[in-house]
Every structure is written in structure tokens, then in C-alpha cells.
PDB file of N, CA and C in Angstrom:
ATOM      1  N   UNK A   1    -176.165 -50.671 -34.917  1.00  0.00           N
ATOM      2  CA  UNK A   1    -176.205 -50.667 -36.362  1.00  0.00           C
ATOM      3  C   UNK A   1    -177.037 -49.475 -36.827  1.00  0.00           C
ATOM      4  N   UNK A   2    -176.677 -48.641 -37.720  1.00  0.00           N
ATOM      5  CA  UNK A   2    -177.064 -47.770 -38.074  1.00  0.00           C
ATOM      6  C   UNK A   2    -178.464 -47.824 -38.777  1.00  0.00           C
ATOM      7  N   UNK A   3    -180.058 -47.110 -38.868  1.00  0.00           N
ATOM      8  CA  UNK A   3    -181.287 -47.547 -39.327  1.00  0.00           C
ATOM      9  C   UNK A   3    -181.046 -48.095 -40.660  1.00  0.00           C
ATOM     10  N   UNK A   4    -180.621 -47.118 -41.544  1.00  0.00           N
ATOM     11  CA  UNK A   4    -180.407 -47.321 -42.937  1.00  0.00           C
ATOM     12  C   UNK A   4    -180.114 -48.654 -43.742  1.00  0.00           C
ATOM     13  N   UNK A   5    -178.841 -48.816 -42.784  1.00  0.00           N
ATOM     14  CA  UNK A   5    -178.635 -50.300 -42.745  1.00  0.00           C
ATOM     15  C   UNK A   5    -178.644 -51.596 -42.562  1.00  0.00           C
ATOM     16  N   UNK A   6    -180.082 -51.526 -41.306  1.00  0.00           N
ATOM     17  CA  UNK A   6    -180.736 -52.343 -41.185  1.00  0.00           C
ATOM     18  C   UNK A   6    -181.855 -52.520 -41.931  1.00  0.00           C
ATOM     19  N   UNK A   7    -182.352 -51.308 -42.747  1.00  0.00           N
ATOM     20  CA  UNK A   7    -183.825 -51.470 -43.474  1.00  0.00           C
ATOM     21  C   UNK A   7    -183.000 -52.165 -44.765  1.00  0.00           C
ATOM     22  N   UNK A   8    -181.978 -52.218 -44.539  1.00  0.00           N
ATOM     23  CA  UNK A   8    -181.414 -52.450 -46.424  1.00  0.00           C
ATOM     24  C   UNK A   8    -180.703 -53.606 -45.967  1.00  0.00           C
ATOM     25  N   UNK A   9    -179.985 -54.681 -45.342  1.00  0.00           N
ATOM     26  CA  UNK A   9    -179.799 -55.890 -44.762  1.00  0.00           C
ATOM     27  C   UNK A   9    -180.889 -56.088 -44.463  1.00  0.00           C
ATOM     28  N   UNK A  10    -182.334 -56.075 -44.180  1.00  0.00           N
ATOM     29  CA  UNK A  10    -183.576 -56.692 -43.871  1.00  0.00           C
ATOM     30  C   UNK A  10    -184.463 -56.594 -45.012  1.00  0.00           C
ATOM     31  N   UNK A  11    -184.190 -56.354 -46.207  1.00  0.00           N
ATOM     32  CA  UNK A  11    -184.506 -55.923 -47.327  1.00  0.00           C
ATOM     33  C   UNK A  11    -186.255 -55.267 -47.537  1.00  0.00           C
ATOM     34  N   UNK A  12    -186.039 -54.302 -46.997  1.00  0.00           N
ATOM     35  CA  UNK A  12    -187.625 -53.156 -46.745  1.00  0.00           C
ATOM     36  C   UNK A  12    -186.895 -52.579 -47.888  1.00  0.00           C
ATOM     37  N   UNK A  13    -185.642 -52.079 -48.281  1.00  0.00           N
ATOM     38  CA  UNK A  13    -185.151 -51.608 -49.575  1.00  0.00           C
ATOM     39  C   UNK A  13    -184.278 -51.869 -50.359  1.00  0.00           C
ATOM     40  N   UNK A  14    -184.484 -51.606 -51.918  1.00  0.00           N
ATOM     41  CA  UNK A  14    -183.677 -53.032 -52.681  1.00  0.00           C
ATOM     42  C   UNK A  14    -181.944 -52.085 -52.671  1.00  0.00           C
ATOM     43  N   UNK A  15    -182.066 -50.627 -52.522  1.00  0.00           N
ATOM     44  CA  UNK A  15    -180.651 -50.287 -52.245  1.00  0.00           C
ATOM     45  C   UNK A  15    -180.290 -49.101 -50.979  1.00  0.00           C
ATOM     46  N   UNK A  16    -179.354 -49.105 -50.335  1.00  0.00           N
ATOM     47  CA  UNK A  16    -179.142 -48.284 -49.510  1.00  0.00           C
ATOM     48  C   UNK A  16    -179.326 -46.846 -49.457  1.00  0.00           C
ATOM     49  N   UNK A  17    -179.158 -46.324 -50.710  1.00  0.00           N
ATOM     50  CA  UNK A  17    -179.853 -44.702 -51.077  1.00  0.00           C
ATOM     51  C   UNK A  17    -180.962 -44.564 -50.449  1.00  0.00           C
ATOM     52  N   UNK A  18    -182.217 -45.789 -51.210  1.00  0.00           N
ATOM     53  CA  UNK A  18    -183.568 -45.749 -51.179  1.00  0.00           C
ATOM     54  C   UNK A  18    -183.605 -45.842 -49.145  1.00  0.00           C
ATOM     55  N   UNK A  19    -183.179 -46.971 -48.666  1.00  0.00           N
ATOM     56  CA  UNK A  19    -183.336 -46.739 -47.350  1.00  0.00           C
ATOM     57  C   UNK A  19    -183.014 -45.778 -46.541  1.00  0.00           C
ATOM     58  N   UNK A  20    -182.083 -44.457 -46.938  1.00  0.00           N
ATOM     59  CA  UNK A  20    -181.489 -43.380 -46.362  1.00  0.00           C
ATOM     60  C   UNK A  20    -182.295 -42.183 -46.504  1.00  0.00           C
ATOM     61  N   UNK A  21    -182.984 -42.512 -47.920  1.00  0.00           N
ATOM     62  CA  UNK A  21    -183.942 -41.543 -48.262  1.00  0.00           C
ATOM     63  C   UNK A  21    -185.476 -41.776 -47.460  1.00  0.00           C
ATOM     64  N   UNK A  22    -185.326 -43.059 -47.153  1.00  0.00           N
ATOM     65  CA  UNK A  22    -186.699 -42.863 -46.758  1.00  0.00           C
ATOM     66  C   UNK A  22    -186.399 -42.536 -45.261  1.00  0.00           C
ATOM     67  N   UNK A  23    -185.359 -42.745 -44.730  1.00  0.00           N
ATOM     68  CA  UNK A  23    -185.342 -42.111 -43.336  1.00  0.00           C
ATOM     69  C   UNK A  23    -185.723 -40.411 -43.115  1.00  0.00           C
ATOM     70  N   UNK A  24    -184.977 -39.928 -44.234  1.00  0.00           N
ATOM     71  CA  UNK A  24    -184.618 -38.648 -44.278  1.00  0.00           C
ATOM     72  C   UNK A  24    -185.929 -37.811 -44.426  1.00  0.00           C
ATOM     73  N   UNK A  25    -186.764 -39.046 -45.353  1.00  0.00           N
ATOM     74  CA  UNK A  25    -188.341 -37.933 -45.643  1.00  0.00           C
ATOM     75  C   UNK A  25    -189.534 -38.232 -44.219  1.00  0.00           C
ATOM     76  N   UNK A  26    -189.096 -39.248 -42.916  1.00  0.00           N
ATOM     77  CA  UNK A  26    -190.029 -38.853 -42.271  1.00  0.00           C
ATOM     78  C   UNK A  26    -190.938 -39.958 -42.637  1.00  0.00           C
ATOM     79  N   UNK A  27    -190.396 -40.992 -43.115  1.00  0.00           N
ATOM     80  CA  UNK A  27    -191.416 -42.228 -43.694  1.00  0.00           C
ATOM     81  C   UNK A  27    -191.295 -43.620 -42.564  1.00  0.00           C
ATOM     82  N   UNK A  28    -190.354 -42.837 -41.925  1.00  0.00           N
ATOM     83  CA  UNK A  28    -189.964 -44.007 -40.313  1.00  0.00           C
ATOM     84  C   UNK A  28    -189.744 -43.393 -39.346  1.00  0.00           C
ATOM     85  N   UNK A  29    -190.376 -44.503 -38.152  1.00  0.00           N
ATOM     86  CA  UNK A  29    -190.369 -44.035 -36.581  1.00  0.00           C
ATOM     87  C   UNK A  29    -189.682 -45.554 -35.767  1.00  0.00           C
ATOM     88  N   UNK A  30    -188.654 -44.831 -34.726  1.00  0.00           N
ATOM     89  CA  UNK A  30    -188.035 -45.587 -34.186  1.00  0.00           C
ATOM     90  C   UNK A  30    -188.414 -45.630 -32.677  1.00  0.00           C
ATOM     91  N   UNK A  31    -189.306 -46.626 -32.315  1.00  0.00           N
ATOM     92  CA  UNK A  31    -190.220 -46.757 -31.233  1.00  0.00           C
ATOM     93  C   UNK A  31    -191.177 -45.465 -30.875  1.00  0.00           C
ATOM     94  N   UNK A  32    -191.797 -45.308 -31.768  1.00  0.00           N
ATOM     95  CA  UNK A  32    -193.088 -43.866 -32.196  1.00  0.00           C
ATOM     96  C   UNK A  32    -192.538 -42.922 -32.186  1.00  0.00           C
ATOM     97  N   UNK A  33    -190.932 -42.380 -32.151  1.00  0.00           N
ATOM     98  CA  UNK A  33    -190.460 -41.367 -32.561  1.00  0.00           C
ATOM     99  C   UNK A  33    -190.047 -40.952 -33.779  1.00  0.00           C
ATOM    100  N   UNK A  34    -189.977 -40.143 -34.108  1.00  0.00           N
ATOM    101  CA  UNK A  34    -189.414 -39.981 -35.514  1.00  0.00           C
ATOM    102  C   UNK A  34    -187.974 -39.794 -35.629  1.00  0.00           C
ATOM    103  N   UNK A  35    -187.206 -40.280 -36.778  1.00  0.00           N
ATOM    104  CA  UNK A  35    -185.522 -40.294 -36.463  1.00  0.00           C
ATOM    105  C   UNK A  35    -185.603 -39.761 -38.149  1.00  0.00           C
ATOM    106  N   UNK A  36    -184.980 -38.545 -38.512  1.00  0.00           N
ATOM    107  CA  UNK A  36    -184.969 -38.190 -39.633  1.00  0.00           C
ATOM    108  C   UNK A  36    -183.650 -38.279 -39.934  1.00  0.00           C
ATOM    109  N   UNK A  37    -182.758 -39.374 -39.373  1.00  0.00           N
ATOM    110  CA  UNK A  37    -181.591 -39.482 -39.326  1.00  0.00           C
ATOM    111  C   UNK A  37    -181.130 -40.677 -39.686  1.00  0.00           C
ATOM    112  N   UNK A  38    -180.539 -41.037 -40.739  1.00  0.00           N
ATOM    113  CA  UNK A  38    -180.531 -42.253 -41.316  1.00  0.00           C
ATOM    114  C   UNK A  38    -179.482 -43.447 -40.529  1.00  0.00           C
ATOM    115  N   UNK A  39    -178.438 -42.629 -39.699  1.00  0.00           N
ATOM    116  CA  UNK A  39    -177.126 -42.685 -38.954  1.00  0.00           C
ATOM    117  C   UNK A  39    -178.268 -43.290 -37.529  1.00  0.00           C
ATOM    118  N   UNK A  40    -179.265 -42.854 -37.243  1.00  0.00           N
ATOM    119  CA  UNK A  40    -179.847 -43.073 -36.232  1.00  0.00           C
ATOM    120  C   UNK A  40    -179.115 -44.794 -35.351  1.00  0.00           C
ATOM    121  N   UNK A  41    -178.740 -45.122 -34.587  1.00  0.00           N
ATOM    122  CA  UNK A  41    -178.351 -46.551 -34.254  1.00  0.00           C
ATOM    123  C   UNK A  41    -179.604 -47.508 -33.351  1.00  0.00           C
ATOM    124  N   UNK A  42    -179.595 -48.530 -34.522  1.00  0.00           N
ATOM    125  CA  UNK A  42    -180.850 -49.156 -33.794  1.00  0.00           C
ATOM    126  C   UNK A  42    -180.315 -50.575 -33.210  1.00  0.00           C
ATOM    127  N   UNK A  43    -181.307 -50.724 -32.230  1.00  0.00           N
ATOM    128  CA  UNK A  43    -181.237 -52.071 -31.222  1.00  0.00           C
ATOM    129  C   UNK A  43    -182.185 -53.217 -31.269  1.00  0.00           C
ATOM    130  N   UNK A  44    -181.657 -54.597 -30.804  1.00  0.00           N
ATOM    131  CA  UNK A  44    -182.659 -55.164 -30.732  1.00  0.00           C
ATOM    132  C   UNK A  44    -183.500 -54.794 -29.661  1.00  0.00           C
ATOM    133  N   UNK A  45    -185.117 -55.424 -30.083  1.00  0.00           N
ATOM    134  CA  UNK A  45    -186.084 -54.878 -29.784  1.00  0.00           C
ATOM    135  C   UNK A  45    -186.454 -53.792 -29.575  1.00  0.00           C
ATOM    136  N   UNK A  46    -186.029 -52.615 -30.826  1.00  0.00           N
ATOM    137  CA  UNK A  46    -186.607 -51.973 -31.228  1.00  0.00           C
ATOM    138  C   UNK A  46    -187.670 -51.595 -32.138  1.00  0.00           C
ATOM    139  N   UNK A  47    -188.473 -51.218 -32.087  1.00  0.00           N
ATOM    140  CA  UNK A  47    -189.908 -51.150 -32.526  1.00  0.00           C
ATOM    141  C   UNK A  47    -189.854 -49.860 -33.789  1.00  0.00           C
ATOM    142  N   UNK A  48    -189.945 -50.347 -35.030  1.00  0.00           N
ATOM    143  CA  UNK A  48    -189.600 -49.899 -36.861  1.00  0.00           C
ATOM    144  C   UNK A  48    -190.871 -49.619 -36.975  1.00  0.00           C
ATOM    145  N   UNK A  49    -191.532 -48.413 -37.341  1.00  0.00           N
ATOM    146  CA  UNK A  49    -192.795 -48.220 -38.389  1.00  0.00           C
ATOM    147  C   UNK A  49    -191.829 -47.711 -39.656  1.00  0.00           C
ATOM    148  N   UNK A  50    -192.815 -48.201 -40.649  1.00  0.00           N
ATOM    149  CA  UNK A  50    -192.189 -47.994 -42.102  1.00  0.00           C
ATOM    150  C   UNK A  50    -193.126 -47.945 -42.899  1.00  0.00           C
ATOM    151  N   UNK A  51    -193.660 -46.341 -43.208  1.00  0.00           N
ATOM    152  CA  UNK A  51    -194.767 -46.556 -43.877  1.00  0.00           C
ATOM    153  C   UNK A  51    -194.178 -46.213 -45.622  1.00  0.00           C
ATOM    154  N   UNK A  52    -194.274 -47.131 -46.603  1.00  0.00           N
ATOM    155  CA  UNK A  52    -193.746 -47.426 -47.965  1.00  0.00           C
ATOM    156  C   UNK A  52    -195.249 -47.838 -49.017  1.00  0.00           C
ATOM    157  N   UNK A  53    -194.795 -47.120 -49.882  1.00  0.00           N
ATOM    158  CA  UNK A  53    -196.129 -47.590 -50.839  1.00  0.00           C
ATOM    159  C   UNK A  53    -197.436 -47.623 -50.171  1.00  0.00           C
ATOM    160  N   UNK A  54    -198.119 -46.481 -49.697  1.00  0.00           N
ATOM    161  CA  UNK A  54    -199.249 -46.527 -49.023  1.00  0.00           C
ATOM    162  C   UNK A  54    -200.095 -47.673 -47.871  1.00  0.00           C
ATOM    163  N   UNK A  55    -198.458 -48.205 -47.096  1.00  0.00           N
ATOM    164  CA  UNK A  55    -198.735 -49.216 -46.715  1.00  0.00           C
ATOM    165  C   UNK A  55    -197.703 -49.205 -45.362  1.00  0.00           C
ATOM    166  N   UNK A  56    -198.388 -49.317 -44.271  1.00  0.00           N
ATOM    167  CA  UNK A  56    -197.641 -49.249 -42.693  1.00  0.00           C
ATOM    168  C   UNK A  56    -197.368 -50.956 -42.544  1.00  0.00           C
ATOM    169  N   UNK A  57    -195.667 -50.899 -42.334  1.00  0.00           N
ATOM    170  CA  UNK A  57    -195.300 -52.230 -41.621  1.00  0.00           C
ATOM    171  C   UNK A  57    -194.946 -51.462 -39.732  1.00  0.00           C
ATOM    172  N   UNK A  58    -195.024 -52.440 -38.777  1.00  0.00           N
ATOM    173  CA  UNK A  58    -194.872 -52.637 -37.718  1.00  0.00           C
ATOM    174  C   UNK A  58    -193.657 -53.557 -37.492  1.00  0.00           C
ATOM    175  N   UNK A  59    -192.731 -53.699 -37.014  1.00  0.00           N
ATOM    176  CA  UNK A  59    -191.951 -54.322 -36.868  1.00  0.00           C
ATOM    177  C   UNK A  59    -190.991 -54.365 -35.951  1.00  0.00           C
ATOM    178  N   UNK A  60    -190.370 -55.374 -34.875  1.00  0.00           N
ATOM    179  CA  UNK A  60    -189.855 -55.775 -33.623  1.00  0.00           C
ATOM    180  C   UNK A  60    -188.235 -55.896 -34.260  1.00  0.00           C
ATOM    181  N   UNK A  61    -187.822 -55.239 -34.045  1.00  0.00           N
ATOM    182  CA  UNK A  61    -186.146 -55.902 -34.419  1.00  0.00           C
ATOM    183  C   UNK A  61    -185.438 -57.136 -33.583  1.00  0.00           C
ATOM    184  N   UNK A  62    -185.611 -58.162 -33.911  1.00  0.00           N
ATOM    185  CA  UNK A  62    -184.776 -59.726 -33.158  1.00  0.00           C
ATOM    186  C   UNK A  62    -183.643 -60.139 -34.035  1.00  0.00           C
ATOM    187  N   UNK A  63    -182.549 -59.302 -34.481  1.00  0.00           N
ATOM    188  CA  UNK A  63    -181.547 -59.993 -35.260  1.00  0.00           C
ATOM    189  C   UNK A  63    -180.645 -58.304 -35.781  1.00  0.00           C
ATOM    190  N   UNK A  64    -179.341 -57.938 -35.514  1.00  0.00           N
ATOM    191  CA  UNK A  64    -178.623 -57.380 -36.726  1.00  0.00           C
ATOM    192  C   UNK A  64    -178.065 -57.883 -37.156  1.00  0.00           C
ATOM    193  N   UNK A  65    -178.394 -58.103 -38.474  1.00  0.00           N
ATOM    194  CA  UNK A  65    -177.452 -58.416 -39.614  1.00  0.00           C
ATOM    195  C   UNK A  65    -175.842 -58.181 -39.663  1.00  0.00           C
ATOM    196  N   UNK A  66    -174.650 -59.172 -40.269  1.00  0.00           N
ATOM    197  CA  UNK A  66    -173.876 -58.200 -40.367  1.00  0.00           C
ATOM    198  C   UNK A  66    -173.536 -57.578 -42.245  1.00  0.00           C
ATOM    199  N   UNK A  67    -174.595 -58.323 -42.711  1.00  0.00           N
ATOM    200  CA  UNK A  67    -174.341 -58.014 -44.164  1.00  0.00           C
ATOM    201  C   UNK A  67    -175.944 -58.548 -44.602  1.00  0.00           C
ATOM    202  N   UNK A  68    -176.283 -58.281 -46.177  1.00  0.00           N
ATOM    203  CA  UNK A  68    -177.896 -57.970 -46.112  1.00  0.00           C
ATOM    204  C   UNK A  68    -177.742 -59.726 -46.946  1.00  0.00           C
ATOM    205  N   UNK A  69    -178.913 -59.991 -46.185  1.00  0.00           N
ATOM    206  CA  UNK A  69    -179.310 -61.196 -45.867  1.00  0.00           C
ATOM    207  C   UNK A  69    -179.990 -61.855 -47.446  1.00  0.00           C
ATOM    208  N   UNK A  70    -179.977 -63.468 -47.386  1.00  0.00           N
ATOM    209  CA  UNK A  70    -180.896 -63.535 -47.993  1.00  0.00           C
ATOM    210  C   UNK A  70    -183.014 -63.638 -48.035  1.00  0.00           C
ATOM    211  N   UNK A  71    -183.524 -63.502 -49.639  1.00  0.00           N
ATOM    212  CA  UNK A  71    -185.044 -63.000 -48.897  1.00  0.00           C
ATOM    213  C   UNK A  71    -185.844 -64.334 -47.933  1.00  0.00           C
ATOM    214  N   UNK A  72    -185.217 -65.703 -47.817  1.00  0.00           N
ATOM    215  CA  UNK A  72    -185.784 -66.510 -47.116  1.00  0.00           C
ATOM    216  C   UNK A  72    -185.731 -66.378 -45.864  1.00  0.00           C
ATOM    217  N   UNK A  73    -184.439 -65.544 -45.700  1.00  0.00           N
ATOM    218  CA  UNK A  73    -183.941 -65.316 -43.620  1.00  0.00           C
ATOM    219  C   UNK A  73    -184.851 -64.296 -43.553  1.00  0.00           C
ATOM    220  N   UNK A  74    -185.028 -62.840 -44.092  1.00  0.00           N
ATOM    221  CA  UNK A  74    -185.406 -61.782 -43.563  1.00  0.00           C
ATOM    222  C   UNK A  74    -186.634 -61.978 -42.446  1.00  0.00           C
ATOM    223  N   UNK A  75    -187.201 -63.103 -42.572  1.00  0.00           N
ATOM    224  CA  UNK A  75    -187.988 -63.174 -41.243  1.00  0.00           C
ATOM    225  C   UNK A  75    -187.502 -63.431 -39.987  1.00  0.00           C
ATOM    226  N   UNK A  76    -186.179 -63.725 -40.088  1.00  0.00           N
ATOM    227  CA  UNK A  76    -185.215 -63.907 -38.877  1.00  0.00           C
ATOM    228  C   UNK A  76    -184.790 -62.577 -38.058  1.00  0.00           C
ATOM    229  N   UNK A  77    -184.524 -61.609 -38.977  1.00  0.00           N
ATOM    230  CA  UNK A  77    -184.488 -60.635 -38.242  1.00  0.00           C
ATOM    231  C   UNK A  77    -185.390 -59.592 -37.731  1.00  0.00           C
ATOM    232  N   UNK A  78    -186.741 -60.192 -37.852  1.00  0.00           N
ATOM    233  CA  UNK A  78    -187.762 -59.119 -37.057  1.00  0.00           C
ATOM    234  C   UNK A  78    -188.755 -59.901 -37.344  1.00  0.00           C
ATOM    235  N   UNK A  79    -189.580 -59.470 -36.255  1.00  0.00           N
ATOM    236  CA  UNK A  79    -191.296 -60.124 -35.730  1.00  0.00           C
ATOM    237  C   UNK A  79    -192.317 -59.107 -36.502  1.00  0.00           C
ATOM    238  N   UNK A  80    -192.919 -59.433 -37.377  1.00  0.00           N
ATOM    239  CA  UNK A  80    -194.431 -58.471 -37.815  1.00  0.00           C
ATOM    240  C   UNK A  80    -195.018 -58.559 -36.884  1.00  0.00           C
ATOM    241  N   UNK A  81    -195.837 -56.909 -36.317  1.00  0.00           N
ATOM    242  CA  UNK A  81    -196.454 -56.612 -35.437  1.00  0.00           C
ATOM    243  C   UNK A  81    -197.690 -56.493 -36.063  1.00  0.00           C
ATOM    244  N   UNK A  82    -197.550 -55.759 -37.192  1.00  0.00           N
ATOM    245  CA  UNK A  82    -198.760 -55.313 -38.248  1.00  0.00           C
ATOM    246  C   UNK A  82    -198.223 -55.362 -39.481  1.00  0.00           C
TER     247      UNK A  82
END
């Protein structure tokens, strides 16, 4: 599944632009690398930093979505690390 589309089915963003853009500026790392690539394809248990609003999430990927979820599941698809 492509990053973009997992930050926006896991709702880190309320629309898919916003999640493409934040790939693109370098505001996420896909297991401490940086992927300035929004197309990037992510896996489970892969390891999301997402630093948004002056504020670092940590996060384990355990779930792709196949369409964006509602906000009571989104804890289904990933473990907070930090």
C-alpha cells in the first residue's frame, strides 16, 4: 500500500493531498529512513515517524486498510511507540 495512503486510511490526515504533501516535505521516515516519496509502498510492521504540528508520533504498522477507516478502529491499524 502506498505511504500516502496509509497516513490518510489511518487518519494522521483529514485528506490525501495533505498526506502526500507531507511525505514530499521530509516530515516522514519509513523505518529511520527518509522516503520523500509519497508512492513509497509500506508493510506491515513497518516503523512510521510523523513529525506534524510540532509533535513526533512513532508508530508500528499492524493493519492495511483497504479504504480509510473509521476514527474508533484507527487504533487497529498501528501500535504507538511514542
Amino acid at each position: 500500500m502506498r505511504l500516502d495512503k496509509w497516513l490518510f486510511y489511518s487518519r494522521f490526515f483529514n485528506t490525501r493531498a495533505k498526506s502526500s504533501e507531507a511525505c514530499s516535505s521530509g516530515n516522514i521516515l519509513v523505518n529511520k529512513i527518509k522516503k520523500y516519496n509519497s508512492s513509497y509502498n509500506v508493510s506491515i510492521n513497518d516503523i512510521i515517524t510523523l513529525a506534524k504540528d510540532q509533535k513526533v508520533n512513532i508508530v508500528k504498522i499492524l493493519k492495511l486498510p483497504k479504504n480509510r477507516i473509521s476514527p474508533k478502529d484507527t487504533k487497529l491499524t498501528y501500535e504507538q511507540i511514542k
